[in-house]
PDB file of N, CA and C in Angstrom:
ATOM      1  N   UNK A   1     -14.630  -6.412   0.442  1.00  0.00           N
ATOM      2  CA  UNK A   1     -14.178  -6.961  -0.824  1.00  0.00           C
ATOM      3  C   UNK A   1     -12.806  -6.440  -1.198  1.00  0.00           C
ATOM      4  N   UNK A   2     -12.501  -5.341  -0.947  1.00  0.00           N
ATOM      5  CA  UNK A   2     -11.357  -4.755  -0.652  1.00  0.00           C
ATOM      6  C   UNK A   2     -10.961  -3.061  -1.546  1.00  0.00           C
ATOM      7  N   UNK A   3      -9.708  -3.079  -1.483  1.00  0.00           N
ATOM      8  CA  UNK A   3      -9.712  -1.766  -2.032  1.00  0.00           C
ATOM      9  C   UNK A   3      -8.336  -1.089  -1.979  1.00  0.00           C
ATOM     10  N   UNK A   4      -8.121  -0.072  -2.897  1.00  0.00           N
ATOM     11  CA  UNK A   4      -6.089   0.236  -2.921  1.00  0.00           C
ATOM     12  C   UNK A   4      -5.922   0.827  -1.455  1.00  0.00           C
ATOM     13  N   UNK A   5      -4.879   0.764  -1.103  1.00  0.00           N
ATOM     14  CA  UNK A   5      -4.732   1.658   0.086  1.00  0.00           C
ATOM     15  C   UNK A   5      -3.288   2.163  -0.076  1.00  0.00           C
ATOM     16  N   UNK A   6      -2.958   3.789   0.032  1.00  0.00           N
ATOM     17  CA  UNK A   6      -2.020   4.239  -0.206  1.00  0.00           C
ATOM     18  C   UNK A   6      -1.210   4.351   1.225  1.00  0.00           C
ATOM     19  N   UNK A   7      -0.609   3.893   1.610  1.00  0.00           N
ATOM     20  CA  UNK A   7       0.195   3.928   3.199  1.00  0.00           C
ATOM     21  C   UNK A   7       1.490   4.814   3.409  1.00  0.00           C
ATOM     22  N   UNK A   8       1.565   6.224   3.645  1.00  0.00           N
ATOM     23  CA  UNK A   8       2.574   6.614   3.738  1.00  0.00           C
ATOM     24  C   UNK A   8       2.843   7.072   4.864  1.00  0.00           C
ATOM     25  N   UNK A   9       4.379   7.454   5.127  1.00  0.00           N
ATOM     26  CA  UNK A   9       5.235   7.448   6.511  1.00  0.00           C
ATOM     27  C   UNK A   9       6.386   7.936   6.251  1.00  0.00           C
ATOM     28  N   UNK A  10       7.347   8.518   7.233  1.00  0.00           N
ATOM     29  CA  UNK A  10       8.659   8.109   6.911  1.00  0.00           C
ATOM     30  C   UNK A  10       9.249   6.833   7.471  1.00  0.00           C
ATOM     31  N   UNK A  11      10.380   6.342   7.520  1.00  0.00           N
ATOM     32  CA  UNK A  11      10.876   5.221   7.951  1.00  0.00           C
ATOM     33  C   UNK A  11      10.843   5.072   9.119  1.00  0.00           C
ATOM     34  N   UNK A  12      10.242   3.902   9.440  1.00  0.00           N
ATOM     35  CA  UNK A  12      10.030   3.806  10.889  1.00  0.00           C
ATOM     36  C   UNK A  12       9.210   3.962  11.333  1.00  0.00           C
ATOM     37  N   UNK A  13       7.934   4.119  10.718  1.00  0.00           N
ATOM     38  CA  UNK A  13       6.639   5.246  10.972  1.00  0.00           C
ATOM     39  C   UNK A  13       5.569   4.486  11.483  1.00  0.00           C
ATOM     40  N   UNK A  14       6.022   2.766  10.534  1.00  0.00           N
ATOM     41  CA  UNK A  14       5.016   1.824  11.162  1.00  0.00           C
ATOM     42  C   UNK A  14       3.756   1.358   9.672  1.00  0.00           C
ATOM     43  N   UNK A  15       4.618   1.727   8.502  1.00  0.00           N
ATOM     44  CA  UNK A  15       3.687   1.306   7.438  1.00  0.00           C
ATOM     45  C   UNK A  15       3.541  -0.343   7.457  1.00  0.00           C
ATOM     46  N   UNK A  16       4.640  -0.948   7.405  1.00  0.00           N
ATOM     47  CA  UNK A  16       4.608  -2.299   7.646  1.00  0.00           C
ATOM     48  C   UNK A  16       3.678  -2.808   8.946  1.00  0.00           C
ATOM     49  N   UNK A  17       3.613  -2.614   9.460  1.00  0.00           N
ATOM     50  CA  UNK A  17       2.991  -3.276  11.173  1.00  0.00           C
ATOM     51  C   UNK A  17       1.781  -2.664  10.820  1.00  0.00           C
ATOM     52  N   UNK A  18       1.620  -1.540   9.892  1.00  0.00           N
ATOM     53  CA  UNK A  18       0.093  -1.318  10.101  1.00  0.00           C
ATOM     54  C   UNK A  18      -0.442  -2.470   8.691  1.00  0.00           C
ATOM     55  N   UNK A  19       0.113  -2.728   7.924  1.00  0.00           N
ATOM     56  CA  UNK A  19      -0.499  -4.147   6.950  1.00  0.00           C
ATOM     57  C   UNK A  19      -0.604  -5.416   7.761  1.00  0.00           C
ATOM     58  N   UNK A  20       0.321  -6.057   8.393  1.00  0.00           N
ATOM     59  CA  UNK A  20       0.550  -6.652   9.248  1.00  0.00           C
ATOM     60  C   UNK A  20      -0.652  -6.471  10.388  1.00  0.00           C
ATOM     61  N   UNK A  21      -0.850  -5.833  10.564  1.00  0.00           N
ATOM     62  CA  UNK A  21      -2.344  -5.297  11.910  1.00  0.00           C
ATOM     63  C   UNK A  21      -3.642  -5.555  10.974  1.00  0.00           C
ATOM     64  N   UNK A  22      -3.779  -5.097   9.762  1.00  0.00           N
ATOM     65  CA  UNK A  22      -5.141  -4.967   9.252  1.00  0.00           C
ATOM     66  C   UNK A  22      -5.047  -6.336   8.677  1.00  0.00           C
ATOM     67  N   UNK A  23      -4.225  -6.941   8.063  1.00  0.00           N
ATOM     68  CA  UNK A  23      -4.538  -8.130   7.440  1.00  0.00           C
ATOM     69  C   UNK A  23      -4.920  -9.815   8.476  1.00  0.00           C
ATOM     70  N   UNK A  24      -4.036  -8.931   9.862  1.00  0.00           N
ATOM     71  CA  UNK A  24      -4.788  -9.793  10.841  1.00  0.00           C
ATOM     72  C   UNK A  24      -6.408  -9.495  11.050  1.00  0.00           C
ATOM     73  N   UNK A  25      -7.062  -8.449  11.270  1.00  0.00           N
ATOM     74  CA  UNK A  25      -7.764  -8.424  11.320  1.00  0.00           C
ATOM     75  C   UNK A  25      -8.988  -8.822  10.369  1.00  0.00           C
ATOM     76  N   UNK A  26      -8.431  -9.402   9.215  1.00  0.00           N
ATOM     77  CA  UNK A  26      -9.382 -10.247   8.335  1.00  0.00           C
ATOM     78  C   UNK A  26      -9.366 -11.574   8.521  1.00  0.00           C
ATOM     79  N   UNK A  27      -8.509 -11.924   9.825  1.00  0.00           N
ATOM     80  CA  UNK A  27      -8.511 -13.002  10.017  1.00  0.00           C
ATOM     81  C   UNK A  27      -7.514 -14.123   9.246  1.00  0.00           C
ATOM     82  N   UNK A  28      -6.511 -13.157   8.713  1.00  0.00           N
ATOM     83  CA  UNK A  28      -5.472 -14.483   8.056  1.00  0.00           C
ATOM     84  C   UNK A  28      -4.238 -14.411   8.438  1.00  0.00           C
ATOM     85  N   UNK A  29      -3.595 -15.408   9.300  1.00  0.00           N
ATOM     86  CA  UNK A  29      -2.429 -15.592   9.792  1.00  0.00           C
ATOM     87  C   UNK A  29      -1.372 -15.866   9.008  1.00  0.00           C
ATOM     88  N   UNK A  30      -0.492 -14.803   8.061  1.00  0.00           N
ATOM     89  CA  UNK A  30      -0.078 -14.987   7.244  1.00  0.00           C
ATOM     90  C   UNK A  30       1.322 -13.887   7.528  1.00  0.00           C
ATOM     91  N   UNK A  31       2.791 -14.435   7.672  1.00  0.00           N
ATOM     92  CA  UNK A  31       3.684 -13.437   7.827  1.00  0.00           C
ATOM     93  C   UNK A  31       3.884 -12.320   6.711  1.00  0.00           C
ATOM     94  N   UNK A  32       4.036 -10.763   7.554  1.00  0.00           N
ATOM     95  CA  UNK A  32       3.603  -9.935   6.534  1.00  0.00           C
ATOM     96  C   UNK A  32       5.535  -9.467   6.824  1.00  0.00           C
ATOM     97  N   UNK A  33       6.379  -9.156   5.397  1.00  0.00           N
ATOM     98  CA  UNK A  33       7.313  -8.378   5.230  1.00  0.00           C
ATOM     99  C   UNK A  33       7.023  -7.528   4.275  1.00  0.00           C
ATOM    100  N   UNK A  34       8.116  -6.279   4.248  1.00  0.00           N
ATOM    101  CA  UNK A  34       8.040  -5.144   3.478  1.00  0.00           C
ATOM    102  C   UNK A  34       8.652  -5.586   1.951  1.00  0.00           C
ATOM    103  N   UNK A  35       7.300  -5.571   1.017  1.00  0.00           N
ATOM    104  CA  UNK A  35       8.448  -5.935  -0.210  1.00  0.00           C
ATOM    105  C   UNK A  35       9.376  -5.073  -0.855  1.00  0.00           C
ATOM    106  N   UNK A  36      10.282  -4.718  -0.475  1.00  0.00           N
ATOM    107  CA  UNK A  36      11.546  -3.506  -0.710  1.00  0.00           C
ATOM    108  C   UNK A  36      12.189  -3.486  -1.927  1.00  0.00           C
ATOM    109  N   UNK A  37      12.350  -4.894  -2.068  1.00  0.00           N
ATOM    110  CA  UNK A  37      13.413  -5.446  -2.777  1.00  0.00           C
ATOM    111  C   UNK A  37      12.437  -6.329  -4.213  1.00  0.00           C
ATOM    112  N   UNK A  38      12.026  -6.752  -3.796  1.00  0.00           N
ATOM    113  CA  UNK A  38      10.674  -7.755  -4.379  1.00  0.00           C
ATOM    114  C   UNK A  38       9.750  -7.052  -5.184  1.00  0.00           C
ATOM    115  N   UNK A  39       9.416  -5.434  -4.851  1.00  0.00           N
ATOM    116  CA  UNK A  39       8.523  -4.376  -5.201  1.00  0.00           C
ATOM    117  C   UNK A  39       6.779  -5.133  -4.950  1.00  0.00           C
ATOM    118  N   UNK A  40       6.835  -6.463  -4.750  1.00  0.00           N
ATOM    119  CA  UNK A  40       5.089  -6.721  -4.485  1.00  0.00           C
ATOM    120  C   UNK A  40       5.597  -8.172  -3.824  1.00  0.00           C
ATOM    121  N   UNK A  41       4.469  -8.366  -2.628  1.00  0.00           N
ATOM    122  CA  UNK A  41       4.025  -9.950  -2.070  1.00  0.00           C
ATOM    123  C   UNK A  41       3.073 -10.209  -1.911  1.00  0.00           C
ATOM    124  N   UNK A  42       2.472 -11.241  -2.631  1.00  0.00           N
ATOM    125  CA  UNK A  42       1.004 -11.999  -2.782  1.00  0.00           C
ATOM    126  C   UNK A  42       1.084 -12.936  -1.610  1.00  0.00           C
ATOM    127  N   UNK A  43       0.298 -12.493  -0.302  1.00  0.00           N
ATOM    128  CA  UNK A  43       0.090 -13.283   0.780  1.00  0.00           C
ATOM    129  C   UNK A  43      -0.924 -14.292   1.099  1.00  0.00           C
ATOM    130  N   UNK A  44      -1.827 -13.836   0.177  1.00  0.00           N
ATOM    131  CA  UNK A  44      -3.032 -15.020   0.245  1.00  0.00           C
ATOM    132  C   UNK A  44      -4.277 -14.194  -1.204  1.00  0.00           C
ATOM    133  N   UNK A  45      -4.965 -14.946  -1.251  1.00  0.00           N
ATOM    134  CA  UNK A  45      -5.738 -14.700  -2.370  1.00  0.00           C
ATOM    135  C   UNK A  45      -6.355 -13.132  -1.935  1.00  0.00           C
ATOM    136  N   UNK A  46      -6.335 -12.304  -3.316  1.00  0.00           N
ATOM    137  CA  UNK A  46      -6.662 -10.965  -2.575  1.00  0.00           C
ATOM    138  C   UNK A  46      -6.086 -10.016  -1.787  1.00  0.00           C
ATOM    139  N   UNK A  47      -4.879 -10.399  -1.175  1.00  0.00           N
ATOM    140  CA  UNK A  47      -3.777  -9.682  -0.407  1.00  0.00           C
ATOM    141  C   UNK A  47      -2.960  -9.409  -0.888  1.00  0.00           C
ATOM    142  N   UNK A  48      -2.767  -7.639  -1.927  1.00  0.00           N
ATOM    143  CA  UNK A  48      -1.491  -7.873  -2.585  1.00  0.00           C
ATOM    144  C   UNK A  48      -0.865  -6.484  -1.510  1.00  0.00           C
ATOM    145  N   UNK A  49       0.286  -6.611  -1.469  1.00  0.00           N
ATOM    146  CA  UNK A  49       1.299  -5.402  -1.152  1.00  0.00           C
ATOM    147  C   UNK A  49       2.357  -5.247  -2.148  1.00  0.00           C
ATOM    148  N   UNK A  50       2.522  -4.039  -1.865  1.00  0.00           N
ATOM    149  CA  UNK A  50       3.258  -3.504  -2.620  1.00  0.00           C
ATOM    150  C   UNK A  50       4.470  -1.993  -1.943  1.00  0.00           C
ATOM    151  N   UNK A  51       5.454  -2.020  -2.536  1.00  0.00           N
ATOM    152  CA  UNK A  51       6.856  -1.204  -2.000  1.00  0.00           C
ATOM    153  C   UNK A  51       7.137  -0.324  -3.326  1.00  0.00           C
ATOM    154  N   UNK A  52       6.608   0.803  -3.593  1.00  0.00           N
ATOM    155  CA  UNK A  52       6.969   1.551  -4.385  1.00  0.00           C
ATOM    156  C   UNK A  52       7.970   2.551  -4.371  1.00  0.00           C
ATOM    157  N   UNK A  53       8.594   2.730  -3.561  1.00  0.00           N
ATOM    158  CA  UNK A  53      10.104   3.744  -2.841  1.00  0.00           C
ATOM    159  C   UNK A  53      10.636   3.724  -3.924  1.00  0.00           C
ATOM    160  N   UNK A  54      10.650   5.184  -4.505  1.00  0.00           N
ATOM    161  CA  UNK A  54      11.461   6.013  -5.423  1.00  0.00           C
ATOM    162  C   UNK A  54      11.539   4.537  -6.862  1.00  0.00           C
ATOM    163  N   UNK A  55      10.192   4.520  -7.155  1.00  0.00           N
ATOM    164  CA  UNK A  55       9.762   3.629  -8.733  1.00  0.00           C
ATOM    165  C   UNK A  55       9.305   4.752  -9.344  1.00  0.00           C
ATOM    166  N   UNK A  56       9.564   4.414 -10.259  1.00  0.00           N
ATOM    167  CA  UNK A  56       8.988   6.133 -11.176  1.00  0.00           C
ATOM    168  C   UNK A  56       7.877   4.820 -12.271  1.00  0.00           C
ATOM    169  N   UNK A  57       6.837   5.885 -12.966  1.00  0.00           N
ATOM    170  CA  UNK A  57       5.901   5.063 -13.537  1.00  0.00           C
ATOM    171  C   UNK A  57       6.242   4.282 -14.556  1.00  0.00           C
ATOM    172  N   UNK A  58       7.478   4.748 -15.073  1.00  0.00           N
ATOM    173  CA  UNK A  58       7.601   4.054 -16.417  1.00  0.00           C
ATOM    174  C   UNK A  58       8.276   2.384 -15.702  1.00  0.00           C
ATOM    175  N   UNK A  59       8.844   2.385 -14.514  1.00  0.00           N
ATOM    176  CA  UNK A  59       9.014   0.769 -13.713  1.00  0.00           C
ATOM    177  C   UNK A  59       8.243   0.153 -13.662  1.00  0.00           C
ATOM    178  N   UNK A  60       7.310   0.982 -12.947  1.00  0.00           N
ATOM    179  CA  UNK A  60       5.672   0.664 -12.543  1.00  0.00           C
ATOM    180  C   UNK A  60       4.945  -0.166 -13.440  1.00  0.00           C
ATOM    181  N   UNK A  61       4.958   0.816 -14.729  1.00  0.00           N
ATOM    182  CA  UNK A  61       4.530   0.159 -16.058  1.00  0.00           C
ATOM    183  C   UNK A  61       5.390  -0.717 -16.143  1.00  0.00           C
ATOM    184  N   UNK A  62       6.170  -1.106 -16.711  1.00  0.00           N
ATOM    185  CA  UNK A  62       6.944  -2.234 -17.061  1.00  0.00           C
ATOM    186  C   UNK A  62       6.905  -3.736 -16.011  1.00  0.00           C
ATOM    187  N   UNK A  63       6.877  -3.267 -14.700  1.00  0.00           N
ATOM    188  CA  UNK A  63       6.609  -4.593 -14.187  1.00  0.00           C
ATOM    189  C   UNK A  63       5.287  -4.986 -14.096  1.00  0.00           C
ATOM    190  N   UNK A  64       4.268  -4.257 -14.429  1.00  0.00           N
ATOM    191  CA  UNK A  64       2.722  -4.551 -14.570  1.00  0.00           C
ATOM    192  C   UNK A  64       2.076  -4.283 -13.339  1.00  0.00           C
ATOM    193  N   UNK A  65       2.633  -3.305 -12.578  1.00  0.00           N
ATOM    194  CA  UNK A  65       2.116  -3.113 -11.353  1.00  0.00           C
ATOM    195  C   UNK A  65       0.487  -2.164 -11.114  1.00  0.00           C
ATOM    196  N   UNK A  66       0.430  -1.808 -12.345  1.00  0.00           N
ATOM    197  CA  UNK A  66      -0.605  -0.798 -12.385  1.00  0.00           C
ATOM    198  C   UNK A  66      -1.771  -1.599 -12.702  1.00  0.00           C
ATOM    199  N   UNK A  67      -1.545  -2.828 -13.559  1.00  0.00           N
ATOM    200  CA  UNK A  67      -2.616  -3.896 -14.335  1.00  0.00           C
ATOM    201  C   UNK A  67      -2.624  -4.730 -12.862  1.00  0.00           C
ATOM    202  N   UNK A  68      -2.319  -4.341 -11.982  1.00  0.00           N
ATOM    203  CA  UNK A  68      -2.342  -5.894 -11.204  1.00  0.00           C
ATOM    204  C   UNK A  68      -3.402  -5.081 -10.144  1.00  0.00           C
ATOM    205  N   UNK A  69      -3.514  -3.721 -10.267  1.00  0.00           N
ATOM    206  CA  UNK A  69      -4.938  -3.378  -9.123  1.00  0.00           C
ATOM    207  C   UNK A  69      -6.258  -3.494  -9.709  1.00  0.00           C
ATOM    208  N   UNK A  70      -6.617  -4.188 -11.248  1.00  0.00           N
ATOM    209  CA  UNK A  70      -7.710  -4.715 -11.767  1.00  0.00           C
ATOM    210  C   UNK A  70      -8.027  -6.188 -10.791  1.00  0.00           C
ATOM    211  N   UNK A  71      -6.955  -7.043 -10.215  1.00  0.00           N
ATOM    212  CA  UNK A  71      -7.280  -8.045  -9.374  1.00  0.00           C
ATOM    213  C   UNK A  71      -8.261  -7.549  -7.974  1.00  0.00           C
ATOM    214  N   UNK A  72      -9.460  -8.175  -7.923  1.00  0.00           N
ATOM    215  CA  UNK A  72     -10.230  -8.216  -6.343  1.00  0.00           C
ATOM    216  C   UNK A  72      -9.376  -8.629  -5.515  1.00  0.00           C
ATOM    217  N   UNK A  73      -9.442  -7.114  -4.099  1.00  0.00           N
ATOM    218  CA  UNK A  73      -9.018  -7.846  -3.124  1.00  0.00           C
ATOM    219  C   UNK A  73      -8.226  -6.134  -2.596  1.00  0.00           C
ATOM    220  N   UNK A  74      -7.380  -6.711  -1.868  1.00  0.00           N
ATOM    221  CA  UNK A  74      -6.668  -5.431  -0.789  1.00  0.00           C
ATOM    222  C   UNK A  74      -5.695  -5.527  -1.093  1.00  0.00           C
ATOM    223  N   UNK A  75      -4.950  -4.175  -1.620  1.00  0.00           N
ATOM    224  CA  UNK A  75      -3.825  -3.200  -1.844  1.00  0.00           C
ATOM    225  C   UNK A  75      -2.945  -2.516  -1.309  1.00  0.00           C
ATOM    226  N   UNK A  76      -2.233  -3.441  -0.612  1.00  0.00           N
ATOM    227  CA  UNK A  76      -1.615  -1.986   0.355  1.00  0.00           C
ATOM    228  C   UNK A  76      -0.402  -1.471   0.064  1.00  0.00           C
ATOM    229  N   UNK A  77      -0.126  -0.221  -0.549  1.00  0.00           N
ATOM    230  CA  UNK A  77       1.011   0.272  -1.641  1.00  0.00           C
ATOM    231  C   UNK A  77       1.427   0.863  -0.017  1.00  0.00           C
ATOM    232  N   UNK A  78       2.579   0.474  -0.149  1.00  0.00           N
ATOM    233  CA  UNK A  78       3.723   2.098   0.853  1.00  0.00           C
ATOM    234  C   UNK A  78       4.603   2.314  -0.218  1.00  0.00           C
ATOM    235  N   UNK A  79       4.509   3.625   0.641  1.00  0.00           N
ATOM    236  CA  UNK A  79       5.394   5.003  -0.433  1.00  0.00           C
ATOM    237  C   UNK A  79       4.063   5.545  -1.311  1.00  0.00           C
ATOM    238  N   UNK A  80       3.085   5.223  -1.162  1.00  0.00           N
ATOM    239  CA  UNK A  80       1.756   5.828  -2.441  1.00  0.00           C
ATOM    240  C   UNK A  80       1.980   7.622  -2.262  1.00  0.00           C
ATOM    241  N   UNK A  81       2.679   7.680  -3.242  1.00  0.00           N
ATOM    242  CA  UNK A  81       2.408   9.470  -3.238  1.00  0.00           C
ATOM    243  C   UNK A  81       1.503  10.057  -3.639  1.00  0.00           C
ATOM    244  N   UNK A  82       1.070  11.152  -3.406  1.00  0.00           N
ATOM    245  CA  UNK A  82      -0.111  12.235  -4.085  1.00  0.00           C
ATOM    246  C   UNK A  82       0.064  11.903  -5.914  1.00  0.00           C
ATOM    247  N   UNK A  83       1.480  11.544  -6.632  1.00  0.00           N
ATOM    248  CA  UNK A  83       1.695  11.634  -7.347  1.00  0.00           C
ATOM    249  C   UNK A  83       0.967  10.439  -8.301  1.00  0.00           C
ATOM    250  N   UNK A  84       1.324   9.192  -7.208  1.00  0.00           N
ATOM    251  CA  UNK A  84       1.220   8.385  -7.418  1.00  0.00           C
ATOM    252  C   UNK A  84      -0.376   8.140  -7.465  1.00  0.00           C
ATOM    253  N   UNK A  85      -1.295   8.942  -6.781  1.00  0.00           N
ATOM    254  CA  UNK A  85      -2.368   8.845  -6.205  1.00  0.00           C
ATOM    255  C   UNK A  85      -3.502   9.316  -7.543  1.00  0.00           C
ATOM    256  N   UNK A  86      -2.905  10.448  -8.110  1.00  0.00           N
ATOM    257  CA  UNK A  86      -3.078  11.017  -9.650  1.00  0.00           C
ATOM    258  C   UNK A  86      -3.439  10.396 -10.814  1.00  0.00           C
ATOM    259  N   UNK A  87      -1.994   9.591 -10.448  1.00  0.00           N
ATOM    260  CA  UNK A  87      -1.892   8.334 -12.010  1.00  0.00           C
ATOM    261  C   UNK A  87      -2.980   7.063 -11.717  1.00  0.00           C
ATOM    262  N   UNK A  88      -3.192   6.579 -10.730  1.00  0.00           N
ATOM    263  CA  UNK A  88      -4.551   6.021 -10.219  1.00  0.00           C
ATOM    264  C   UNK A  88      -5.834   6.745 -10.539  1.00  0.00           C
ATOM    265  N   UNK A  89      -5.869   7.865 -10.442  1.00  0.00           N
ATOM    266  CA  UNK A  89      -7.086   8.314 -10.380  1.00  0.00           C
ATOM    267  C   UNK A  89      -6.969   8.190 -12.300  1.00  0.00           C
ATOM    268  N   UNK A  90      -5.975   8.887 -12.811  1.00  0.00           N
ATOM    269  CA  UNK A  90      -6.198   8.486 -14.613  1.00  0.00           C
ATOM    270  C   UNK A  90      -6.230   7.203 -15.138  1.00  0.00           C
ATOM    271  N   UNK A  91      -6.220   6.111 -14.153  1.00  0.00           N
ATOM    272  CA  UNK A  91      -6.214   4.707 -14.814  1.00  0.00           C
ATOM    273  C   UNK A  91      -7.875   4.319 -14.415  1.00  0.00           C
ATOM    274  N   UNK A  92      -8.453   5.248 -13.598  1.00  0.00           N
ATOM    275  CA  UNK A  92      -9.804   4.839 -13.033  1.00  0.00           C
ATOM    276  C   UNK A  92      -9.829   4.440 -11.732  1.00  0.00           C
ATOM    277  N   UNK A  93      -9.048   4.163 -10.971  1.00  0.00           N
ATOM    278  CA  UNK A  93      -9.043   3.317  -9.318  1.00  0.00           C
ATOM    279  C   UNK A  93      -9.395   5.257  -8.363  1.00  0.00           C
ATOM    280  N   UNK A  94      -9.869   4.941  -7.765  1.00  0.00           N
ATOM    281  CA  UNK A  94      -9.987   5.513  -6.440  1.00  0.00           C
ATOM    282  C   UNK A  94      -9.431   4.473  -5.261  1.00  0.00           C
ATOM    283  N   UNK A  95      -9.469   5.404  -4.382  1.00  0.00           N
ATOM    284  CA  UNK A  95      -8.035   4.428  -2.982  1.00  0.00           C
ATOM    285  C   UNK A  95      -8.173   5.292  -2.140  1.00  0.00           C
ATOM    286  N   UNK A  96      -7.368   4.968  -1.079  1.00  0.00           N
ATOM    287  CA  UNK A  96      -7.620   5.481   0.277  1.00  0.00           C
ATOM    288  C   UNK A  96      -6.217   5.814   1.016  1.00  0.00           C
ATOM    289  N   UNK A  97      -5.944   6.867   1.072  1.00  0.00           N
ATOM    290  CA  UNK A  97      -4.613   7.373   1.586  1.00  0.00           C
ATOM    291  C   UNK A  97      -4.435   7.123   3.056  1.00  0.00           C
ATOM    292  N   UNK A  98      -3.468   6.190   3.909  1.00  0.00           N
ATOM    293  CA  UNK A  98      -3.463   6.209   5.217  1.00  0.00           C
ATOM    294  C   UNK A  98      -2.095   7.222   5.260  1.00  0.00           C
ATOM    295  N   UNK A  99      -1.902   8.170   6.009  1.00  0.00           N
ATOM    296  CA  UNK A  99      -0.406   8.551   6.563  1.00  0.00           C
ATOM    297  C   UNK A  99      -0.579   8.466   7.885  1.00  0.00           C
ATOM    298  N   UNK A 100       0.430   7.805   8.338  1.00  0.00           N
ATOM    299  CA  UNK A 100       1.293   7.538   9.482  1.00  0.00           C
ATOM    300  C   UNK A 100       2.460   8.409  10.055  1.00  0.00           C
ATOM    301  N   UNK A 101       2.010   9.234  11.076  1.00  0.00           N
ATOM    302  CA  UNK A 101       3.354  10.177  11.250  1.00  0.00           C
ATOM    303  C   UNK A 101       3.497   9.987  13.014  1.00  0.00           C
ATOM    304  N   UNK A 102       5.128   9.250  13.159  1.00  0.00           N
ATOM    305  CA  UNK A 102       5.888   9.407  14.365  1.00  0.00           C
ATOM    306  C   UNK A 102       6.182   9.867  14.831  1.00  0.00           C
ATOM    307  N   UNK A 103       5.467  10.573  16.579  1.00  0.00           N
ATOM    308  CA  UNK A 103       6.613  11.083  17.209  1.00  0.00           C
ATOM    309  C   UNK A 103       6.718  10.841  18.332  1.00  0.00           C
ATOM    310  N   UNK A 104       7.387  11.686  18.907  1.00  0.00           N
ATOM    311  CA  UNK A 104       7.638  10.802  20.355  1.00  0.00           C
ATOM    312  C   UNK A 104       6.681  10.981  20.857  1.00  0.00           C
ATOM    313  N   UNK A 105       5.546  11.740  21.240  1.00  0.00           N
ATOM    314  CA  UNK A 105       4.072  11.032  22.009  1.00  0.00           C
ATOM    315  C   UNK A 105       3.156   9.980  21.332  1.00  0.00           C
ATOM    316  N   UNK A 106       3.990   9.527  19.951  1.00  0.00           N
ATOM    317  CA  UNK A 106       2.802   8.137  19.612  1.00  0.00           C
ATOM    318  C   UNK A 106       2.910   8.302  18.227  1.00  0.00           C
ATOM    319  N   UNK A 107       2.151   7.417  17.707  1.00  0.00           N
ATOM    320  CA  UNK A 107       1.351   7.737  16.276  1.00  0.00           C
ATOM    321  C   UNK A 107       0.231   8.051  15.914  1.00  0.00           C
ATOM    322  N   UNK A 108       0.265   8.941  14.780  1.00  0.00           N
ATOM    323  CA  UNK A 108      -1.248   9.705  14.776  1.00  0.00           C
ATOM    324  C   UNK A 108      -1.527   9.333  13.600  1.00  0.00           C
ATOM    325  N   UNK A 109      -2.440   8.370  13.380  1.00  0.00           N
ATOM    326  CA  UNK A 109      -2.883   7.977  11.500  1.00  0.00           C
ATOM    327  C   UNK A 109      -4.205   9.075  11.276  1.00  0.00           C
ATOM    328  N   UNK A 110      -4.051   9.295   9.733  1.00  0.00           N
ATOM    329  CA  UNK A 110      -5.145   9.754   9.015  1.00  0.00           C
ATOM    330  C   UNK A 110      -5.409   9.484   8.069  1.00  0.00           C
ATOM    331  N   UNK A 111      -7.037   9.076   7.758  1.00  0.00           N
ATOM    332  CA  UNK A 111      -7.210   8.780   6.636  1.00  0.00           C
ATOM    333  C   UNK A 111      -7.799   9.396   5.755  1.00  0.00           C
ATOM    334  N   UNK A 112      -7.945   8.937   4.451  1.00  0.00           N
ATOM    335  CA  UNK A 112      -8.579  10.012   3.558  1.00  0.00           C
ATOM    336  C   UNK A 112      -9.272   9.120   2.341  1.00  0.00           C
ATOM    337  N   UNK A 113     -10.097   9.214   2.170  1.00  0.00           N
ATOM    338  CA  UNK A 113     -10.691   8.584   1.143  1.00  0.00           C
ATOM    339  C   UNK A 113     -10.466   9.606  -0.639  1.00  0.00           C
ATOM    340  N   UNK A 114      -9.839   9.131  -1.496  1.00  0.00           N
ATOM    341  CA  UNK A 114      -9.826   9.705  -2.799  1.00  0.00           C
ATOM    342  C   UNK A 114     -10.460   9.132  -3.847  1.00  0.00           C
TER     343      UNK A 114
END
């Protein structure tokens, strides 16, 4: 049914390709980009992403980004900081932290349920 997912990395790390990977795997062929610029892209019903890189909450608040994880469905924030992870937990959401860290023998994800 779905659920927030906090995706962090540094650049290059593979946060994008890993939304892009899981949202295939629900079976919807739908081109996935990083919303950078955009700060959120609604890809199909239930599929929201989101680009939070250096938004501080009071943005957050103002573009309604915090009211928009009351919508059913899958969340996938990159950049979700611990910080960020906090102010979720005081609005009521629990979420799921993926980090993604690159190096030259591969990538090693971990997850964490909060």
């Amino acid at each position: 049914q779905g659920e927030i997912l906090l995706i962090r990395g540094n650049l290059g790390a593979g946060k994008t390709t890993f939304v892009q990977t899981f949202i295939q795997t629900l079976g919807k062929n739908v081109h996935v980009d990083s919303p950078t610029f955009s700060v959120q892209n609604i890809y199909d019903e239930g599929l929201y992403h989101y680009d939070i890189y250096r938004k501080s909450l009071a943005e957050l608040t103002t573009l309604g980004i915090i009211e928009e994880f009351d919508k059913q469905g899958w969340h996938f924030v990159e950049w979700g900081s611990d910080e960020f992870g906090t102010i979720l937990h005081t609005w009521g959401y629990s979420y799921v932290t993926i980090d993604i860290d690159f190096t030259p023998k591969g990538r090693y994800v971990t997850i964490n349920y909060a």
